[in-house]
C-alpha atoms as a PDB file:
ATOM      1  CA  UNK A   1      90.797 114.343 106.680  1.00  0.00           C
ATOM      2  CA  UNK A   2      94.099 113.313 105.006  1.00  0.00           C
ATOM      3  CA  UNK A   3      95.184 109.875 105.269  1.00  0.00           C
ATOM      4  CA  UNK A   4      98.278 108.452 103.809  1.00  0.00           C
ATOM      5  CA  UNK A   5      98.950 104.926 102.549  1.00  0.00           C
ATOM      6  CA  UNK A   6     101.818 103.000 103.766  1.00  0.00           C
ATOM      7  CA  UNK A   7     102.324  99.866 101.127  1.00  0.00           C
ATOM      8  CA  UNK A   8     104.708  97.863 100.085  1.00  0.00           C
ATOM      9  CA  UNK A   9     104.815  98.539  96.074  1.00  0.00           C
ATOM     10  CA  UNK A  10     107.028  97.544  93.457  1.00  0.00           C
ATOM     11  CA  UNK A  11     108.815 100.185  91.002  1.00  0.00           C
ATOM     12  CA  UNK A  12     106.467  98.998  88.035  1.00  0.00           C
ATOM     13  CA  UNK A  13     102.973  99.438  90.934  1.00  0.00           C
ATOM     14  CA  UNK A  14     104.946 103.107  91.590  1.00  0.00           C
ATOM     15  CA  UNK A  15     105.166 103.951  87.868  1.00  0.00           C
ATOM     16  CA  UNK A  16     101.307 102.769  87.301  1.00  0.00           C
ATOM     17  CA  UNK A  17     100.321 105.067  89.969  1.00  0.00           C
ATOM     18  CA  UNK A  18     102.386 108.010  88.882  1.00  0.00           C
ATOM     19  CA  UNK A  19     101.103 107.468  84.768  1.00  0.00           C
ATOM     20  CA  UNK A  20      97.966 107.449  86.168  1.00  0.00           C
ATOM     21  CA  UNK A  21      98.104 110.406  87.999  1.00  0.00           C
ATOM     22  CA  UNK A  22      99.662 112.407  85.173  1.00  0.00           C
ATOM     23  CA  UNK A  23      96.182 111.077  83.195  1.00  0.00           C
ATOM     24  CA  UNK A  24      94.267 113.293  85.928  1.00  0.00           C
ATOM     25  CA  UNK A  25      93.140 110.113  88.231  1.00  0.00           C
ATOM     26  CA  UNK A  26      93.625 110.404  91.751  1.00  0.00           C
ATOM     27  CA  UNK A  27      96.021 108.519  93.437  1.00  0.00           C
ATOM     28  CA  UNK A  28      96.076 109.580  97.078  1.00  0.00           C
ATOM     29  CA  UNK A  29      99.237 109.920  99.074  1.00  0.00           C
ATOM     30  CA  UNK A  30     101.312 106.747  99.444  1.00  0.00           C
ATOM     31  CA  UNK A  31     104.442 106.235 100.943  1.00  0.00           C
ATOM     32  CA  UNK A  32     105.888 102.551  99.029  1.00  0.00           C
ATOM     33  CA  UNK A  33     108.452 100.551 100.572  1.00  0.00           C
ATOM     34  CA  UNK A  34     109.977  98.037  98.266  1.00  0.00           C
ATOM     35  CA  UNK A  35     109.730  95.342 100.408  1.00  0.00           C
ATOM     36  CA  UNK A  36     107.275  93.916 103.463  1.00  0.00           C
ATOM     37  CA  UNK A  37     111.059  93.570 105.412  1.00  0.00           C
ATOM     38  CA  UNK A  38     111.990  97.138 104.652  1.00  0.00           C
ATOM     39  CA  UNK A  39     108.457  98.253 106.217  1.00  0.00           C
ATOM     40  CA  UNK A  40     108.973  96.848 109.152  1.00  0.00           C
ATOM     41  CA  UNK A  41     112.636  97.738 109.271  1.00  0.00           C
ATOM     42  CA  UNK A  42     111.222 100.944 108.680  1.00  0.00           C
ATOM     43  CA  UNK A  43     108.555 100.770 111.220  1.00  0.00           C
ATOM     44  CA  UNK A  44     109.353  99.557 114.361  1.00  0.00           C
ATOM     45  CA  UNK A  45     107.001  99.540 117.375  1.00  0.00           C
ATOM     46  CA  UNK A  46     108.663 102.538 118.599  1.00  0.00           C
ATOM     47  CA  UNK A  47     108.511 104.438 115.460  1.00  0.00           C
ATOM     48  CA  UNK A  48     104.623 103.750 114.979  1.00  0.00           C
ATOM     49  CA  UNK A  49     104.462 105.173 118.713  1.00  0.00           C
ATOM     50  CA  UNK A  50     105.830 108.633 117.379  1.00  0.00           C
ATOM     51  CA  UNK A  51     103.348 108.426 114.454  1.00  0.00           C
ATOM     52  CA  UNK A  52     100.517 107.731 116.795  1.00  0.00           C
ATOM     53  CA  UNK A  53     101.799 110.968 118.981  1.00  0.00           C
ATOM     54  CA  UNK A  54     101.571 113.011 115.875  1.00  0.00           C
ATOM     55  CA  UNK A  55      99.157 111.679 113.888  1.00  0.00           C
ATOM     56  CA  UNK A  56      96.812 114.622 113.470  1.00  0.00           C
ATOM     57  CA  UNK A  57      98.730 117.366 115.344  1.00  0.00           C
ATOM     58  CA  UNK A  58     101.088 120.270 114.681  1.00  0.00           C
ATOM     59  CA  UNK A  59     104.859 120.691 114.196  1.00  0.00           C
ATOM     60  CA  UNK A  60     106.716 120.093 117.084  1.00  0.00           C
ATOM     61  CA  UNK A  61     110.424 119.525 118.274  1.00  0.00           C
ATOM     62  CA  UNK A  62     111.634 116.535 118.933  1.00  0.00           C
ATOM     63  CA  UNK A  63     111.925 117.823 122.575  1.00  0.00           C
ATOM     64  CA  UNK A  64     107.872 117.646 122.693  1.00  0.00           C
ATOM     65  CA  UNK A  65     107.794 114.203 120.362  1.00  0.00           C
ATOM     66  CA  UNK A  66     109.582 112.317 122.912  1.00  0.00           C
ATOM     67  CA  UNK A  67     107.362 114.069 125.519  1.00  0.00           C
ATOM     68  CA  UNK A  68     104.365 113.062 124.344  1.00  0.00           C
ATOM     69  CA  UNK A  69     105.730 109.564 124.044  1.00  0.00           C
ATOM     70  CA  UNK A  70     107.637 109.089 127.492  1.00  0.00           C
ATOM     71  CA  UNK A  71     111.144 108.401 126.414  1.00  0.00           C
ATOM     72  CA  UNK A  72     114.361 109.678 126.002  1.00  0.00           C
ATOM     73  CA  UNK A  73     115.117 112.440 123.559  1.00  0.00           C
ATOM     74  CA  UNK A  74     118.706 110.844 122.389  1.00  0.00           C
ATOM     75  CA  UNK A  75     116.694 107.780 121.244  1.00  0.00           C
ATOM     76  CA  UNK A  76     113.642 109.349 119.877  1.00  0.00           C
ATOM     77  CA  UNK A  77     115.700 111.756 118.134  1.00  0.00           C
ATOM     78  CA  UNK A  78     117.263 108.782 116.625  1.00  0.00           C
ATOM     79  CA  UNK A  79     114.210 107.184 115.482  1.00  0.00           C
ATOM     80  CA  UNK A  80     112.887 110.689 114.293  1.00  0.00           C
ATOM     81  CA  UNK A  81     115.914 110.616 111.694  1.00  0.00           C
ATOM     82  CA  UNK A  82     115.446 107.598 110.317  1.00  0.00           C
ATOM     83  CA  UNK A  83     111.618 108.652 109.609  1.00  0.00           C
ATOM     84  CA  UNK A  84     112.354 112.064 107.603  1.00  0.00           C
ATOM     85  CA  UNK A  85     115.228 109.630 105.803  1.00  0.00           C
ATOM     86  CA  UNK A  86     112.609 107.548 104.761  1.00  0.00           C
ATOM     87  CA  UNK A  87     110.336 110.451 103.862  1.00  0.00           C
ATOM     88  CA  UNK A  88     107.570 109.605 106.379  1.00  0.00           C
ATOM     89  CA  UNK A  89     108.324 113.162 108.548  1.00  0.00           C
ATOM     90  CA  UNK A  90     108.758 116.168 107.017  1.00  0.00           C
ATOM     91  CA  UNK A  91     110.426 119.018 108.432  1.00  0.00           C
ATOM     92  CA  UNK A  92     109.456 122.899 108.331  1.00  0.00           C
ATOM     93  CA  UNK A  93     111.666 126.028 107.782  1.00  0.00           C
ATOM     94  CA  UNK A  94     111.330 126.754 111.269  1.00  0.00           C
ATOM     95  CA  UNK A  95     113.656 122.957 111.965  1.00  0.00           C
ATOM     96  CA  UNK A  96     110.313 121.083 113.552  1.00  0.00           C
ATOM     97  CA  UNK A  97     109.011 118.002 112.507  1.00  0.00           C
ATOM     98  CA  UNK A  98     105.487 117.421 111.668  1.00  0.00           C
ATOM     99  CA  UNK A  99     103.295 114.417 110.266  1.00  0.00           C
ATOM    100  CA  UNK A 100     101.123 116.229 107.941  1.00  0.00           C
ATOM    101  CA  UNK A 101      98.075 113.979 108.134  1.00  0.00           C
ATOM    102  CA  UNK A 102      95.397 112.927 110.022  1.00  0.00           C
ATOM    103  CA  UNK A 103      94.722 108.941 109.697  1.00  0.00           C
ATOM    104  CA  UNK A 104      97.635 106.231 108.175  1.00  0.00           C
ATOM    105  CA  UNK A 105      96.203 103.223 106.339  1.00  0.00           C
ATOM    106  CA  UNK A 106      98.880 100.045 105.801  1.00  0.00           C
ATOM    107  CA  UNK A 107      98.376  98.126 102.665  1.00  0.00           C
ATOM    108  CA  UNK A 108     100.118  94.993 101.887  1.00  0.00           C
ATOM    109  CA  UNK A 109      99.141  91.260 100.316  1.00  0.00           C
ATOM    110  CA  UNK A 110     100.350  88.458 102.074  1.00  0.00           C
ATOM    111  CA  UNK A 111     100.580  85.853  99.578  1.00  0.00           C
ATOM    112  CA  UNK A 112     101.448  82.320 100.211  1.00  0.00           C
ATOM    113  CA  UNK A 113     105.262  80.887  99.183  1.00  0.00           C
ATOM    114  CA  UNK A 114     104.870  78.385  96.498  1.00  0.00           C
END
């Protein structure tokens, strides 16, 4: 099974990760976002919907994404944009978009404001 990490990192967590990963020790996929805001800018309801639908299946178009998710293909197509922008989708030669893993995990601390 391959799982990516959604997390909100800073550059200085990023370069930790990387330098260790250069020293051989496995990092796992992430996917950072600078900020908890910019996550769930990122990551709207709607948007996790789409990851749900392809969580764990093949490319498809974005035809068969909004589909399997009952709405409009102007809007999903939308939403499918701004998820290869932030690198979450990938595309293949063939111009369909695919989710290449099988389980997301979401890692964040909520601290308290002092």
């Amino acid at each position: 099974m391959t799982t990516v990490t959604l997390s909100v990192a800073s550059r200085d967590d990023v370069t930790r990760r990387a330098l260790a990963a250069f020293e051989g020790k496995r990092q796992g996929t992430h996917i950072s976002f600078s900020s908890l805001d910019l996550l769930w800018q990122t990551m709207t309801r709607k948007r996790w919907q789409l990851l749900k639908a392809m969580t764990g299946q093949k490319a498809m178009s974005i035809r068969e994404a909004a589909r399997r998710v009952e709405r409009d293909v102007k809007t999903v197509h939308g939403d499918i944009h701004a998820l290869l922008d932030a690198g979450i989708l990938d595309r293949t030669d063939d111009g369909q978009i695919v989710f290449p893993f099988d389980a997301v995990h979401v890692d964040f601390t909520l601290t308290a404001v002092a």
